[in-house]
N, C-alpha and C. Protein backbone atom coordinates (compact mmCIF):
# COMPACT_ATOMS: atom_id res chain seq x y z
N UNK A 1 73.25 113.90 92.06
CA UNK A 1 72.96 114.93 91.09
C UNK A 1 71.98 115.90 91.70
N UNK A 2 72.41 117.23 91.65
CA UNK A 2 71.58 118.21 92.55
C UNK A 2 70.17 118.55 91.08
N UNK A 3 68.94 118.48 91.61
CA UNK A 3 68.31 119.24 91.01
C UNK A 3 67.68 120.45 91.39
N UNK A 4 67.99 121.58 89.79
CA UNK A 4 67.66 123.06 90.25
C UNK A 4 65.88 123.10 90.16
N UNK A 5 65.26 124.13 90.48
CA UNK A 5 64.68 124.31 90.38
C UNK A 5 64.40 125.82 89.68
N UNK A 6 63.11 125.78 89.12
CA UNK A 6 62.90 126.81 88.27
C UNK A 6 61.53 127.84 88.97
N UNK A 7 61.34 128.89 89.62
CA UNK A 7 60.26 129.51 90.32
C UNK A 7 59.30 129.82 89.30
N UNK A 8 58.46 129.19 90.24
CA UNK A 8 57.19 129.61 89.35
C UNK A 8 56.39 130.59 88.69
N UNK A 9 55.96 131.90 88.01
CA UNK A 9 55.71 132.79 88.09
C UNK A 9 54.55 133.02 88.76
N UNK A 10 54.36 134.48 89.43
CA UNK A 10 53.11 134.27 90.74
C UNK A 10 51.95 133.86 90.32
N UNK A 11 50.81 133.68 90.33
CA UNK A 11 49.38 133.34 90.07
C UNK A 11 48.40 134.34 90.79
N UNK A 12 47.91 135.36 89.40
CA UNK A 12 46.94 136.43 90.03
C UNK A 12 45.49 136.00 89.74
N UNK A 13 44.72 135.73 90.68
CA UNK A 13 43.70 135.21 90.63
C UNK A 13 42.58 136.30 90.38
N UNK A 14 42.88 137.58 90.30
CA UNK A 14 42.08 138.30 89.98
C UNK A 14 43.16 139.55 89.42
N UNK A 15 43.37 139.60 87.68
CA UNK A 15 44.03 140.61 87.47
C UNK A 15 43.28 142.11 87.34
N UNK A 16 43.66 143.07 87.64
CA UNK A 16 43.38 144.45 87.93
C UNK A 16 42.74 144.72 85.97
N UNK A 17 41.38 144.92 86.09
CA UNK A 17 40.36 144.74 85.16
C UNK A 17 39.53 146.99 85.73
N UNK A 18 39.44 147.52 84.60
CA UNK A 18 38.98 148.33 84.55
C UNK A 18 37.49 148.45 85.52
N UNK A 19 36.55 149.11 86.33
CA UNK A 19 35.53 149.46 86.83
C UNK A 19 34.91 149.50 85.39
N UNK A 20 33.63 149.21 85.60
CA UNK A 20 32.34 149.84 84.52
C UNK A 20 32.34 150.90 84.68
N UNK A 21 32.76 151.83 83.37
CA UNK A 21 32.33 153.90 83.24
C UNK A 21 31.27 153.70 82.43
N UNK A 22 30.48 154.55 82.61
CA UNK A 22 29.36 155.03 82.00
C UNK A 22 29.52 156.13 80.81
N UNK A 23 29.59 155.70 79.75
CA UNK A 23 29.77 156.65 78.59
C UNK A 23 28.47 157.03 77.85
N UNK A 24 28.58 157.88 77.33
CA UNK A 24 27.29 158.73 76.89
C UNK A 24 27.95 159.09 75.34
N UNK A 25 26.88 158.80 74.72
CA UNK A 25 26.84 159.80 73.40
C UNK A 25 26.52 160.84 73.01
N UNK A 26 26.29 161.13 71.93
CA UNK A 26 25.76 162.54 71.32
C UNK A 26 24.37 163.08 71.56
N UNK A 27 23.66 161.98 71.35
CA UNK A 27 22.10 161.34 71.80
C UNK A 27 21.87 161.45 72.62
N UNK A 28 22.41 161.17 73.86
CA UNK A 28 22.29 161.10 75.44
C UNK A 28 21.92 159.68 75.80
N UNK A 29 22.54 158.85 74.72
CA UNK A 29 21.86 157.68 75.47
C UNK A 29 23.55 156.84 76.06
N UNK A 30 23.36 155.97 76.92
CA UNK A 30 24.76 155.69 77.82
C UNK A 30 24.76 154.25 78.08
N UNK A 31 26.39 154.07 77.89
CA UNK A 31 26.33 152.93 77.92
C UNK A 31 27.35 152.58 79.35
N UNK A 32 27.55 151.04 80.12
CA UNK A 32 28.47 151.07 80.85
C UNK A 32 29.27 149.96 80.55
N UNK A 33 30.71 150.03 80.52
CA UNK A 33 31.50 149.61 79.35
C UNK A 33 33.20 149.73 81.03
N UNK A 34 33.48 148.19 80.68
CA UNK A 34 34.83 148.23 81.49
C UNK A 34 35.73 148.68 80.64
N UNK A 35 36.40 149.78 81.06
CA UNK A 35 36.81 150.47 79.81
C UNK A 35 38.07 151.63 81.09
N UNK A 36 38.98 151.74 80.43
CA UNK A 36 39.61 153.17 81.15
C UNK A 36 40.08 153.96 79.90
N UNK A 37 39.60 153.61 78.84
CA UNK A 37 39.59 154.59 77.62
C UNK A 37 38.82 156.23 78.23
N UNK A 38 39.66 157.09 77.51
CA UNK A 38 38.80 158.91 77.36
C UNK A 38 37.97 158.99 76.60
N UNK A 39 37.82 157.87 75.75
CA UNK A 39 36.23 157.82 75.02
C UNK A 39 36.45 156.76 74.20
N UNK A 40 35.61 156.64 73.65
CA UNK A 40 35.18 155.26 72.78
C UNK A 40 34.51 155.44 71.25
N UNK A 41 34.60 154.70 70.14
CA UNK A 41 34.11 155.36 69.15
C UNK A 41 32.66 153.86 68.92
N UNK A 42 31.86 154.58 68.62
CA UNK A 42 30.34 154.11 68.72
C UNK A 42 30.07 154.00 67.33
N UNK A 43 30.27 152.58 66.59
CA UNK A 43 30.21 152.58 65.33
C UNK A 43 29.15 151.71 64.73
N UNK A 44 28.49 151.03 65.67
CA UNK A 44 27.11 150.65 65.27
C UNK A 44 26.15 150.96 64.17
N UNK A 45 25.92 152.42 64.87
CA UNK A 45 24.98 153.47 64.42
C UNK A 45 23.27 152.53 64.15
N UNK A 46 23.14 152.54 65.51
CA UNK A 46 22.02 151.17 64.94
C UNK A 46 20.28 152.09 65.31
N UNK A 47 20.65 153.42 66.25
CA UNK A 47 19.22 154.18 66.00
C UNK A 47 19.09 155.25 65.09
N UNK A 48 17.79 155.13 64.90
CA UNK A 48 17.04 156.10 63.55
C UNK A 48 17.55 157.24 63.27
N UNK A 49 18.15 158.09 64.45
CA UNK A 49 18.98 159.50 64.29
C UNK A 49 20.11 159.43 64.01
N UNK A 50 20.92 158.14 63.85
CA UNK A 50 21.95 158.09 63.94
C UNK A 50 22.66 159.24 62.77
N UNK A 51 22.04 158.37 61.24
CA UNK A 51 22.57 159.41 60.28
C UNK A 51 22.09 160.96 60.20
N UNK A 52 21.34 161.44 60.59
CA UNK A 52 21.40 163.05 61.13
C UNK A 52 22.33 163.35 62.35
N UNK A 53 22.84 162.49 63.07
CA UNK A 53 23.61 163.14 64.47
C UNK A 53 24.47 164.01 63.99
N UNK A 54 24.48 165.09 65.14
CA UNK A 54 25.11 166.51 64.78
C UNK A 54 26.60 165.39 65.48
N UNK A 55 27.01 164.62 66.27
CA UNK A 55 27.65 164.12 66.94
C UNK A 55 28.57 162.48 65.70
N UNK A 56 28.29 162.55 64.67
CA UNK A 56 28.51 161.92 64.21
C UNK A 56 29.92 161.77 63.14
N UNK A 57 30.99 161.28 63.11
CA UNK A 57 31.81 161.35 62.75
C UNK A 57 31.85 160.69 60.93
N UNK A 58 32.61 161.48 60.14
CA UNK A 58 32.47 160.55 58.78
C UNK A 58 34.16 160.75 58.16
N UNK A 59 34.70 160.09 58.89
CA UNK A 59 36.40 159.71 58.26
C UNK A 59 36.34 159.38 57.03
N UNK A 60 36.94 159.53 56.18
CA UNK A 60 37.43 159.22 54.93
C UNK A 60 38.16 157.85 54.96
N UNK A 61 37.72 156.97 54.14
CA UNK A 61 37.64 155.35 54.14
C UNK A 61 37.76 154.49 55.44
N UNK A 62 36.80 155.36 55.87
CA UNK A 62 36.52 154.07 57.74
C UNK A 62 35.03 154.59 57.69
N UNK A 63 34.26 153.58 58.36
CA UNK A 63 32.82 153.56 58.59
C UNK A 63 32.53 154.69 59.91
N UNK A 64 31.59 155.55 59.94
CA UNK A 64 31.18 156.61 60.55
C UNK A 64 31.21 155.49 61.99
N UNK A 65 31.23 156.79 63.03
CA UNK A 65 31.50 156.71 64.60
C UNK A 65 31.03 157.71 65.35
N UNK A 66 30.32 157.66 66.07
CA UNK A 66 29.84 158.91 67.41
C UNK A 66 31.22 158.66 68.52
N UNK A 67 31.32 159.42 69.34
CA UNK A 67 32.54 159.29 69.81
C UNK A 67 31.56 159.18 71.63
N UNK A 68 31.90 158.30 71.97
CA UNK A 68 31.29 158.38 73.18
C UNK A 68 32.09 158.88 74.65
N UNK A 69 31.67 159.32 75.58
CA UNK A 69 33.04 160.07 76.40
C UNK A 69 32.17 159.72 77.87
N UNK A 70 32.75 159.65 78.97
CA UNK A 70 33.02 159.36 80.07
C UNK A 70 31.24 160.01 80.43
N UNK A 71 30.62 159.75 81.36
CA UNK A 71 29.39 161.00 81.87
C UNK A 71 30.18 161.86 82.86
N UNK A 72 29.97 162.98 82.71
CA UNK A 72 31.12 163.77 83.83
C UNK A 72 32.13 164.34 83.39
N UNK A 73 32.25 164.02 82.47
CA UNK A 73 34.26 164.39 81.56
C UNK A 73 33.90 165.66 81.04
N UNK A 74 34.87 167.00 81.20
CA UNK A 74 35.02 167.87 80.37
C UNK A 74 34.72 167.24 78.95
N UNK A 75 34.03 168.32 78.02
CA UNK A 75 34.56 168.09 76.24
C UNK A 75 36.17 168.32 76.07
N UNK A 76 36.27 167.42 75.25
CA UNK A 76 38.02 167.82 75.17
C UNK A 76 38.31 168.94 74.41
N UNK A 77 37.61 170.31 74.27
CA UNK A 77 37.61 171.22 74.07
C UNK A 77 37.51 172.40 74.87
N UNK A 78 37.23 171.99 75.88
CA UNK A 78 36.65 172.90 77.03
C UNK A 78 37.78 173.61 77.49
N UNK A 79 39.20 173.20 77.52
CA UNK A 79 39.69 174.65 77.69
C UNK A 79 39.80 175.26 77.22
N UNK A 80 39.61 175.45 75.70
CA UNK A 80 39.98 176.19 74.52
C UNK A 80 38.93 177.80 74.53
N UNK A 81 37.72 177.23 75.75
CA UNK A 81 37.04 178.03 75.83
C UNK A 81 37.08 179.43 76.62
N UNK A 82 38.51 179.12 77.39
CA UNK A 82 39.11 180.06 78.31
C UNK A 82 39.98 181.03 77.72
N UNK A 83 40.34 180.68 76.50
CA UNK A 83 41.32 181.16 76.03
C UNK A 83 40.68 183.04 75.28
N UNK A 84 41.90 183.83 75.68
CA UNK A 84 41.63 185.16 75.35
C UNK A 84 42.61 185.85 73.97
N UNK A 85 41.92 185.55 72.65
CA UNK A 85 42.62 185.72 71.61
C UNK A 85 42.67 187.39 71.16
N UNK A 86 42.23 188.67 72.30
CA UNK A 86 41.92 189.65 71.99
C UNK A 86 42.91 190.15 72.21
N UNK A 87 43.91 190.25 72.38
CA UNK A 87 45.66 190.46 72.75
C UNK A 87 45.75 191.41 71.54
């Protein structure tokens, strides 16, 4: 009686895991986070400015969020700033 065999699937001993980015908030304070997210939403809110942050998000039935973004990253607005609406 021949027996088959069944291959094993490979064994990655180290799977491909994001670098630590350094994200920053509204605040300027930064965190470093393995992450390959374009930003992150910061829902803590655990310092004293939090509820004045000009940076502070307030969704309608979800708990407020600062949006934290890469150090280095354009605003994701920044091309909008090129734009010539005087046509």
């Amino acid at each position: 009686m021949s027996r088959s065999t069944v291959p094993k699937p490979p064994r990655h001993s180290s799977q491909a895991r994001p670098a630590d980015t350094t994200y920053r908030a509204g605040c300027q304070r930064t965190w470093a986070v393995a992450s390959a997210e374009p930003d992150l939403a910061y829902t803590e809110q655990a310092f004293p400015e939090c509820p004045s942050c000009l940076h502070r998000v307030e969704p309608d039935g979800a708990p407020p969020f600062c949006t934290l973004r890469p150090v280095g990253s354009a605003h994701p607005f920044a091309a909008l700033a090129a734009l010539n609406l005087s046509d």
